[in-house]
C-alpha atoms as a PDB file:
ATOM      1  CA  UNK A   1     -36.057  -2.488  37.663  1.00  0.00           C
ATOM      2  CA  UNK A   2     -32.245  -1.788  38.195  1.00  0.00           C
ATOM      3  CA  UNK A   3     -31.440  -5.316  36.279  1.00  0.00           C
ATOM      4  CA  UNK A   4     -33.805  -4.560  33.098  1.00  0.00           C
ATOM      5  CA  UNK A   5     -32.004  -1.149  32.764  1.00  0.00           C
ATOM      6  CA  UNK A   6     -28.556  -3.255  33.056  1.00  0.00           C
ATOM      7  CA  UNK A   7     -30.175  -5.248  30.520  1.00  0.00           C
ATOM      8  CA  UNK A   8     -31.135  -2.665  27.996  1.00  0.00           C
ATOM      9  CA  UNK A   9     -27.501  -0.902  28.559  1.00  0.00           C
ATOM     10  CA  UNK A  10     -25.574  -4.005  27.795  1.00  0.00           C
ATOM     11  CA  UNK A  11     -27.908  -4.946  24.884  1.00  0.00           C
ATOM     12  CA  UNK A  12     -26.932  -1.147  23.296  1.00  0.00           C
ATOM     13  CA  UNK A  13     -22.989  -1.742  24.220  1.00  0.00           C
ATOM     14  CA  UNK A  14     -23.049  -5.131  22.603  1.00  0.00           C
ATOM     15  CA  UNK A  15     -24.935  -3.285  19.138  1.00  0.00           C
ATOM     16  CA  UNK A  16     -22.103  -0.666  19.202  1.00  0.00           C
ATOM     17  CA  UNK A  17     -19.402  -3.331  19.516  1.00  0.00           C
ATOM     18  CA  UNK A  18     -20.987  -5.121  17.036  1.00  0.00           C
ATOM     19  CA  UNK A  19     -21.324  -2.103  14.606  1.00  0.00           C
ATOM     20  CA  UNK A  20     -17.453  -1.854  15.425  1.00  0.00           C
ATOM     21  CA  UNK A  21     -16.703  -4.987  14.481  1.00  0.00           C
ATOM     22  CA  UNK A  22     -18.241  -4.769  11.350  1.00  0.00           C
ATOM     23  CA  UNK A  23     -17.075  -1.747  10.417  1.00  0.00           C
ATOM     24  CA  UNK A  24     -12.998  -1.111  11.613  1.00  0.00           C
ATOM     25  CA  UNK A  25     -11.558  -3.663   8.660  1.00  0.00           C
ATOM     26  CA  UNK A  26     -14.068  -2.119   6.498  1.00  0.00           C
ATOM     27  CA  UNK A  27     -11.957   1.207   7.699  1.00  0.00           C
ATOM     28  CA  UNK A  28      -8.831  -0.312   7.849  1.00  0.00           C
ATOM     29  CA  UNK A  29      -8.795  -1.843   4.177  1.00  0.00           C
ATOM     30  CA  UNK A  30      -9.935   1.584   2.909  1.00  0.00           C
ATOM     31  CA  UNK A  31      -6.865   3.378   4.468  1.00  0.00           C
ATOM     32  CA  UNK A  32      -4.549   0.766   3.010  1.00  0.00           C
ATOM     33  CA  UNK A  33      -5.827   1.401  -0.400  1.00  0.00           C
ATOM     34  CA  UNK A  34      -5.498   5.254  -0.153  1.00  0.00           C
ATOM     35  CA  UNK A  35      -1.652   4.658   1.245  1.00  0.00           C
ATOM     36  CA  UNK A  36      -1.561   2.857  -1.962  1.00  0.00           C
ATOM     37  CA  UNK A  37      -2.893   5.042  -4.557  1.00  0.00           C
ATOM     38  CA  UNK A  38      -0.877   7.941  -3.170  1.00  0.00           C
ATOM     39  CA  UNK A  39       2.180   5.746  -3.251  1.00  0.00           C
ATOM     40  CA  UNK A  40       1.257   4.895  -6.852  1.00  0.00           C
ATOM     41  CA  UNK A  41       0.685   8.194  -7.722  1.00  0.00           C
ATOM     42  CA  UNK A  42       4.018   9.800  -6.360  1.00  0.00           C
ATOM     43  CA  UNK A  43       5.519   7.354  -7.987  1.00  0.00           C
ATOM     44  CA  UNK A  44       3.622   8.057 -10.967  1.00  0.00           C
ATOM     45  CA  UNK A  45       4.656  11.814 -11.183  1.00  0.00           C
ATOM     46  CA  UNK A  46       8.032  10.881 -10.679  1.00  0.00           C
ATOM     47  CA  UNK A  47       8.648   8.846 -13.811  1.00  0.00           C
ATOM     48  CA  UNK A  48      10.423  10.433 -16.705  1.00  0.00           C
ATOM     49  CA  UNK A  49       9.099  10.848 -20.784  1.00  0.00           C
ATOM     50  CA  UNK A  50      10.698   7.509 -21.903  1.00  0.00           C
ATOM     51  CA  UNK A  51       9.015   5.465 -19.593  1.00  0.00           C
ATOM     52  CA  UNK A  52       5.836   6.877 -19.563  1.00  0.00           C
ATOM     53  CA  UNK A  53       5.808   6.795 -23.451  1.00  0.00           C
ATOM     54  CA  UNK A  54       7.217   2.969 -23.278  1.00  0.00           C
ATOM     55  CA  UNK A  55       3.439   2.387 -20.932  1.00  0.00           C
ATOM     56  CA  UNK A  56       1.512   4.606 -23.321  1.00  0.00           C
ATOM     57  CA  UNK A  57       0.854   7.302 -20.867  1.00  0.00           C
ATOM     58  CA  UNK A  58       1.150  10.896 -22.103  1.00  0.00           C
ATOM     59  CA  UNK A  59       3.396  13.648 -19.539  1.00  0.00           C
ATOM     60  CA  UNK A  60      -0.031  15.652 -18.929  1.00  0.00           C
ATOM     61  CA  UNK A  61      -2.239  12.634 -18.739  1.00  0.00           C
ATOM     62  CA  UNK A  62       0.613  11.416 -16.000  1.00  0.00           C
ATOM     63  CA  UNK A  63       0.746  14.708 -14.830  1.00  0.00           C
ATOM     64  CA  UNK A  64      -2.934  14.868 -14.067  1.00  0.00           C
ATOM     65  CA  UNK A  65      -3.730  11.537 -12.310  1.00  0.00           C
ATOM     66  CA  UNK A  66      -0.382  11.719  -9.879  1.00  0.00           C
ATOM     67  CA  UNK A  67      -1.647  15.285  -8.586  1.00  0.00           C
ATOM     68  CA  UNK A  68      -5.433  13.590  -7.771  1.00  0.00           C
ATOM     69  CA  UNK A  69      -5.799  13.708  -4.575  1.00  0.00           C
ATOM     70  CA  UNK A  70      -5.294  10.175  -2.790  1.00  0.00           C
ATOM     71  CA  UNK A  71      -9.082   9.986  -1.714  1.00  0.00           C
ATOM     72  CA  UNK A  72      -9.972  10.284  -5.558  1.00  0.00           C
ATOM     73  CA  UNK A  73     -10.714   6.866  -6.285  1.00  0.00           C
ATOM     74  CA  UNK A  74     -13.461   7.192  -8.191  1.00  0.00           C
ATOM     75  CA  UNK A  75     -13.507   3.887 -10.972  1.00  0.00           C
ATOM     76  CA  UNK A  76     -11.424   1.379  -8.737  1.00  0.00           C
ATOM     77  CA  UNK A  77     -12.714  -1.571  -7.641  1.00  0.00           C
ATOM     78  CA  UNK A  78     -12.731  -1.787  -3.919  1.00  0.00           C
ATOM     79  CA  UNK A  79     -14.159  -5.361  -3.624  1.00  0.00           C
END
């Protein structure tokens, strides 16, 4: 009896590290796109009138998207 309960334990550790496995570079490739969109977007706010007119980008429009929170994401393509 003691060996089947081993054997059901194990099976359930081995589907969480599984699950793990499968999901931590799923995590890890969505933090290193939200350090990048709020790097992109600091950056973003920080750029003067001349610049953003040379891109095409109005001041509010820039405004707007480089105060979005970094967890806004909402169009990119995470693939």
């Amino acid at each position: 009896m003691a060996s089947t309960e081993f054997h059901g334990s194990h099976h359930r550790t081995s589907s969480i590290a599984g699950s793990w496995m499968f999901w931590l570079p799923l995590l890890i490739n969505r933090l290193k796109v939200w350090q990048a969109v709020a790097r992109e977007r600091r950056q973003l706010r920080l750029l003067d009138d001349d610049v953003l007119t040379d891109v095409g980008i109005s001041q509010a429009d820039a405004k707007r998207e480089g105060h979005r929170p970094f967890w806004d994401i909402n169009g990119l393509d995470l693939r």
